[in-house]
N, C-alpha and C. Protein backbone atom coordinates (compact mmCIF):
# COMPACT_ATOMS: atom_id res chain seq x y z
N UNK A 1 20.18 -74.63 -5.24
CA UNK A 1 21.09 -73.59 -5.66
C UNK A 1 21.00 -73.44 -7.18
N UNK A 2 20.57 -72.54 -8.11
CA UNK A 2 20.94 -71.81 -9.00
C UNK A 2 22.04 -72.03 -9.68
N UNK A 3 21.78 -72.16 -11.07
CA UNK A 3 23.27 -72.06 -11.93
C UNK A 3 23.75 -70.81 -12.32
N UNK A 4 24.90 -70.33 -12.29
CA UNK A 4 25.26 -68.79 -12.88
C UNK A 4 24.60 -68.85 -14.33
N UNK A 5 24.37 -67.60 -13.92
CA UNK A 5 23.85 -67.10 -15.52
C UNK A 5 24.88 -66.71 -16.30
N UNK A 6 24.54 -66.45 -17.56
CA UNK A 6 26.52 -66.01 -18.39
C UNK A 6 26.59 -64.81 -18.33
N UNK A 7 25.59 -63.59 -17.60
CA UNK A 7 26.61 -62.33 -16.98
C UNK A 7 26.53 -62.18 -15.71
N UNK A 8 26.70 -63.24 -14.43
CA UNK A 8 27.22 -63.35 -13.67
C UNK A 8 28.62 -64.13 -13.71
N UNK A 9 28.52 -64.89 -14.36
CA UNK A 9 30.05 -65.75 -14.80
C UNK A 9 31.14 -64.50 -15.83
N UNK A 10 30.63 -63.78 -16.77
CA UNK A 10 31.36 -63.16 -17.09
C UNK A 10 31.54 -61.63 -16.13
N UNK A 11 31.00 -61.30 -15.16
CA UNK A 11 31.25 -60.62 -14.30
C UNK A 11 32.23 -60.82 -13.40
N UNK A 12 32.43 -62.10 -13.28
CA UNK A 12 33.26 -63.19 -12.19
C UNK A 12 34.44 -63.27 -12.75
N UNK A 13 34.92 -63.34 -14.46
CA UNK A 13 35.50 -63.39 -15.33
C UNK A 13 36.62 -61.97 -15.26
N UNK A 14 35.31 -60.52 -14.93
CA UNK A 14 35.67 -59.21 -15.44
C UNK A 14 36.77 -59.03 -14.50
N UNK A 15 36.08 -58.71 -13.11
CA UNK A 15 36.40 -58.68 -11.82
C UNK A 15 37.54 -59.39 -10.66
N UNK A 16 37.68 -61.03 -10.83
CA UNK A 16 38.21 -61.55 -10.35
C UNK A 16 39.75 -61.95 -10.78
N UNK A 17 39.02 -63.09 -12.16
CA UNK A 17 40.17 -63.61 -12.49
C UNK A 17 40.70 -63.04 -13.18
N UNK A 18 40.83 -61.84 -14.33
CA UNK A 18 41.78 -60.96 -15.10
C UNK A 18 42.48 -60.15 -14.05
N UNK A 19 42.02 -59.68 -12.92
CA UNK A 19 43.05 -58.98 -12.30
C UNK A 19 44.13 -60.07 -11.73
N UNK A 20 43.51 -61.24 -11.80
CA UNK A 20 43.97 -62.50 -10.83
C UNK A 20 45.16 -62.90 -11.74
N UNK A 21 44.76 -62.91 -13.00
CA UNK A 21 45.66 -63.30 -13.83
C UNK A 21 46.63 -62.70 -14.25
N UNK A 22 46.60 -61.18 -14.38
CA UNK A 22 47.11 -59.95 -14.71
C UNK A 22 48.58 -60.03 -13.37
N UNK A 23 47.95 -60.04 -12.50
CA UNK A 23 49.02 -60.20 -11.43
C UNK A 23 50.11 -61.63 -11.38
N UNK A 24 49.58 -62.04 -11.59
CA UNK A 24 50.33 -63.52 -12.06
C UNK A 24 51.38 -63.41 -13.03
N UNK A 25 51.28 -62.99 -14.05
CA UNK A 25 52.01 -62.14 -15.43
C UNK A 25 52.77 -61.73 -14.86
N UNK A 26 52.78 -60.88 -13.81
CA UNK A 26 53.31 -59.54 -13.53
C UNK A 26 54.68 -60.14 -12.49
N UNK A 27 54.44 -60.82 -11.79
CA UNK A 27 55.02 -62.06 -10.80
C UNK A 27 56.68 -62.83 -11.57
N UNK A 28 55.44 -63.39 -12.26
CA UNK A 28 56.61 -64.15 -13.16
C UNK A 28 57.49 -63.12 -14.11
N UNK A 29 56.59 -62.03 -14.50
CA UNK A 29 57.97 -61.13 -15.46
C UNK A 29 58.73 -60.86 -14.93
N UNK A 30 58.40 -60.17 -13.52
CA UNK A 30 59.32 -60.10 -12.42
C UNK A 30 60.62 -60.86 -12.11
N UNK A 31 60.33 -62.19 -11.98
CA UNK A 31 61.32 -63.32 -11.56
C UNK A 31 62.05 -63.82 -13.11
N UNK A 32 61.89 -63.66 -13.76
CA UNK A 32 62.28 -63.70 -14.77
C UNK A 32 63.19 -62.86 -15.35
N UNK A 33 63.31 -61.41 -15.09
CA UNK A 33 63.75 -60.57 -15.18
C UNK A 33 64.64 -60.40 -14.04
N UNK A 34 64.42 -61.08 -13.34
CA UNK A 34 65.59 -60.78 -11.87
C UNK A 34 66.83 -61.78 -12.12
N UNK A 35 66.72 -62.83 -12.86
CA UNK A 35 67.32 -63.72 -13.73
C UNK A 35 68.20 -63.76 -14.18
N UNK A 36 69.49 -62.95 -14.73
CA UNK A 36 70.13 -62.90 -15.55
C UNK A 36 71.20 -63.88 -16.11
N UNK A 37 71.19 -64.21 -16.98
CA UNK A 37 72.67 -65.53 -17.00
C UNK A 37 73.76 -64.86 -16.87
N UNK A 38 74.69 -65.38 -16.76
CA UNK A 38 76.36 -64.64 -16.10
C UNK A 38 76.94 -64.72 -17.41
N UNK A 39 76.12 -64.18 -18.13
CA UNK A 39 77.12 -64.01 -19.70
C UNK A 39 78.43 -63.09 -20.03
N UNK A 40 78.76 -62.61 -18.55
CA UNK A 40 79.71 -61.16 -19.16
C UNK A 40 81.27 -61.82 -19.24
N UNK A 41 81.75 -61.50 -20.08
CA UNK A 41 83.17 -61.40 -20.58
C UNK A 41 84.56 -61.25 -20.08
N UNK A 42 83.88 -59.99 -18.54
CA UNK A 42 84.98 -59.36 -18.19
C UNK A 42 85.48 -60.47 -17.10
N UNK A 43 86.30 -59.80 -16.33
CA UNK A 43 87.29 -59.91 -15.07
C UNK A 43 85.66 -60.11 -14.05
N UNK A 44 85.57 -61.02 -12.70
CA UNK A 44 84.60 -60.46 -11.83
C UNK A 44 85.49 -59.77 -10.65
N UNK A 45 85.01 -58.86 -10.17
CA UNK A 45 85.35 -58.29 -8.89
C UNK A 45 84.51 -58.72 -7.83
N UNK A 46 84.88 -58.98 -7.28
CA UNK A 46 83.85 -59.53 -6.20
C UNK A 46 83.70 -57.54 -4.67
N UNK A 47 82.50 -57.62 -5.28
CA UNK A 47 82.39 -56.29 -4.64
C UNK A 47 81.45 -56.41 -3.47
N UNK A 48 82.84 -55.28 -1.83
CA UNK A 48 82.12 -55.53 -0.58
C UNK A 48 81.43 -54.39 -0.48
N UNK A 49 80.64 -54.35 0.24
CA UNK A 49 79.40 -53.12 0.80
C UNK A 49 80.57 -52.38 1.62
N UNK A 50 80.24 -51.44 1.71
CA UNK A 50 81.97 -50.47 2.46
C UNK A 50 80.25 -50.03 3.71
N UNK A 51 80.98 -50.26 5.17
CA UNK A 51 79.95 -50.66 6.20
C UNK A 51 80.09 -49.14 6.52
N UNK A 52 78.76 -48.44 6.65
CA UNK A 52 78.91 -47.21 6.89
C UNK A 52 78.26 -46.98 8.57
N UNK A 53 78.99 -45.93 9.04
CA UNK A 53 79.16 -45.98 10.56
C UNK A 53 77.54 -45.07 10.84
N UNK A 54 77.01 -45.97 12.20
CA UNK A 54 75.42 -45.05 11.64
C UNK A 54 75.62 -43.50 12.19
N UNK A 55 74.62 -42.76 12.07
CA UNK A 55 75.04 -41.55 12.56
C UNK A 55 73.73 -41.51 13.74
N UNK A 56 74.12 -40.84 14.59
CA UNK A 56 73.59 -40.80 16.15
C UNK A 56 72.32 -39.78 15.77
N UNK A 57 71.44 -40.09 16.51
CA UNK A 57 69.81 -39.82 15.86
C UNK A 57 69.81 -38.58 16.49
N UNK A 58 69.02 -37.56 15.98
CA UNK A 58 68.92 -36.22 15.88
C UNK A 58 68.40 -35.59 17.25
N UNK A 59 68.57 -35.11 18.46
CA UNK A 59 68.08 -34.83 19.42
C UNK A 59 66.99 -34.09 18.81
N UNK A 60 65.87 -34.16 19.61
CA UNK A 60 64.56 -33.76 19.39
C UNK A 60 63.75 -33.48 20.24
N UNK A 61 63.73 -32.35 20.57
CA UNK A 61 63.00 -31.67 22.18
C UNK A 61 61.56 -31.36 21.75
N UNK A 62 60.99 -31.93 21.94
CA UNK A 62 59.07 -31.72 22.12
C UNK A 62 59.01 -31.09 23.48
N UNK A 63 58.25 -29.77 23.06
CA UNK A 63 57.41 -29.35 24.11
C UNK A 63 56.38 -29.11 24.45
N UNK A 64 55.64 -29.44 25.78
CA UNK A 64 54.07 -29.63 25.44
C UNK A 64 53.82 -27.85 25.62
N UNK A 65 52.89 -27.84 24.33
CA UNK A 65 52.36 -26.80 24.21
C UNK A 65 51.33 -26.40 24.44
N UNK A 66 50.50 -26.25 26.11
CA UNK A 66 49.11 -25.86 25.93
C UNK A 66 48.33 -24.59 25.56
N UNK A 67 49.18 -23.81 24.81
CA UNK A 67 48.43 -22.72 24.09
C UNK A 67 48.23 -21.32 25.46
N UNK A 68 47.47 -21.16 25.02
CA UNK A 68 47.00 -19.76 26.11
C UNK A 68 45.97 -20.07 27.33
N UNK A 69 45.85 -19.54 28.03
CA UNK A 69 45.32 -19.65 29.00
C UNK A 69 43.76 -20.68 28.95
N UNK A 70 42.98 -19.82 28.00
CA UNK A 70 41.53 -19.89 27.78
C UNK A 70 41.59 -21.58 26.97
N UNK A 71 43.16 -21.95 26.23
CA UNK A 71 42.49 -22.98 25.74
C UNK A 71 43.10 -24.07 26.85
N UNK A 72 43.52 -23.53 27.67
CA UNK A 72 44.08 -24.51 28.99
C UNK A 72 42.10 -24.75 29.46
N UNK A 73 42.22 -24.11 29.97
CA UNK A 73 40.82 -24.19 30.61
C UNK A 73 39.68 -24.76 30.04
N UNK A 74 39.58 -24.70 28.45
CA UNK A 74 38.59 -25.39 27.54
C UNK A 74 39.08 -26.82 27.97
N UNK A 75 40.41 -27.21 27.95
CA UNK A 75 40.44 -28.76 27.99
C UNK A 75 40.40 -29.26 29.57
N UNK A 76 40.79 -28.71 29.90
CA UNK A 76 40.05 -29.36 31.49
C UNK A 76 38.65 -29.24 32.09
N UNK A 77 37.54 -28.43 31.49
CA UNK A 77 36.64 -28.44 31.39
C UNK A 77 35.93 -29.29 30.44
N UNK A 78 36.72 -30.28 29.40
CA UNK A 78 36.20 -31.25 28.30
C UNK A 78 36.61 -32.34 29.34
N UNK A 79 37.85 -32.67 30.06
CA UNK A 79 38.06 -33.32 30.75
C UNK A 79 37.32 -33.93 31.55
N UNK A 80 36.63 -33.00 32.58
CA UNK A 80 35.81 -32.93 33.67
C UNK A 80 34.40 -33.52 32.88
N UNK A 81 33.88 -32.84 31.69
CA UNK A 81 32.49 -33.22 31.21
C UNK A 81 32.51 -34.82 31.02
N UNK A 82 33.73 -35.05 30.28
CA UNK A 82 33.40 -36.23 29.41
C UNK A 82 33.94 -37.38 30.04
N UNK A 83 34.60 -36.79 31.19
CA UNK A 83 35.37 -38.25 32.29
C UNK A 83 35.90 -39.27 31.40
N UNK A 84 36.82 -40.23 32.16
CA UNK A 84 37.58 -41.37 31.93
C UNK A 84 36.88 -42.31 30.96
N UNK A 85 37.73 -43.03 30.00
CA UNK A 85 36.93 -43.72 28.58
C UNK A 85 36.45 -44.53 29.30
N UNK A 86 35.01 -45.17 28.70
CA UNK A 86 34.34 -46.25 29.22
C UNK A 86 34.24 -47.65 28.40
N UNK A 87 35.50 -47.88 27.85
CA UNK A 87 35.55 -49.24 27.08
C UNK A 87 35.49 -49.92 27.68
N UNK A 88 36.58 -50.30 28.42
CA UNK A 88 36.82 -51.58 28.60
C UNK A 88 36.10 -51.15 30.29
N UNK A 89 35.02 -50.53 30.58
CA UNK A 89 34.27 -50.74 31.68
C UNK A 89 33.08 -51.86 31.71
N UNK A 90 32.68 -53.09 32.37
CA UNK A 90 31.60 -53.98 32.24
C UNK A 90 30.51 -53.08 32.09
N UNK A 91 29.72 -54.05 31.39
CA UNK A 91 28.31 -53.64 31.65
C UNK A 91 27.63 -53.21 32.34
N UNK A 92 26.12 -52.54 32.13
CA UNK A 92 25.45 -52.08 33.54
C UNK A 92 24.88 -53.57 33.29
């Protein structure tokens, strides 16, 4: 096996570990920033989520639409050509 050459190592450098590292940065500023010390002054309120009642999901009528006549007939004639999928059929 070959030793890296120094622009395959600094390719490895460009590519890998600066984004590798870049994200790492990014991680910790994160958590760091989510952090805060409880420095405030005031009164605390201790505040509840006010539970909101869900609302009943939108009736939604789909109808199958096969178009006009001629494109009824195009697909049952694709039907007929190209028959039932043959995946999961064994081998010949």
């Amino acid at each position: 096996m070959r030793t890296p050459s120094l622009e395959q190592i600094l390719i490895l450098l460009l590519f890998i570990v600066l984004p590798l590292l870049h994200l790492l940065f990014q991680r910790a500023k994160r958590r760091s920033e989510g952090k805060h010390p409880e420095d405030e002054s005031g009164p605390k309120v201790a505040q509840r989520a006010q539970a909101i009642p869900p609302q009943p999901p939108e009736p939604r009528i789909k109808r199958l639409t096969l178009g006009n006549r001629r494109e009824l007939r195009r697909g049952i004639i694709l039907m007929a050509i190209l028959g039932p999928c043959r995946t999961f059929d064994p081998p010949d």
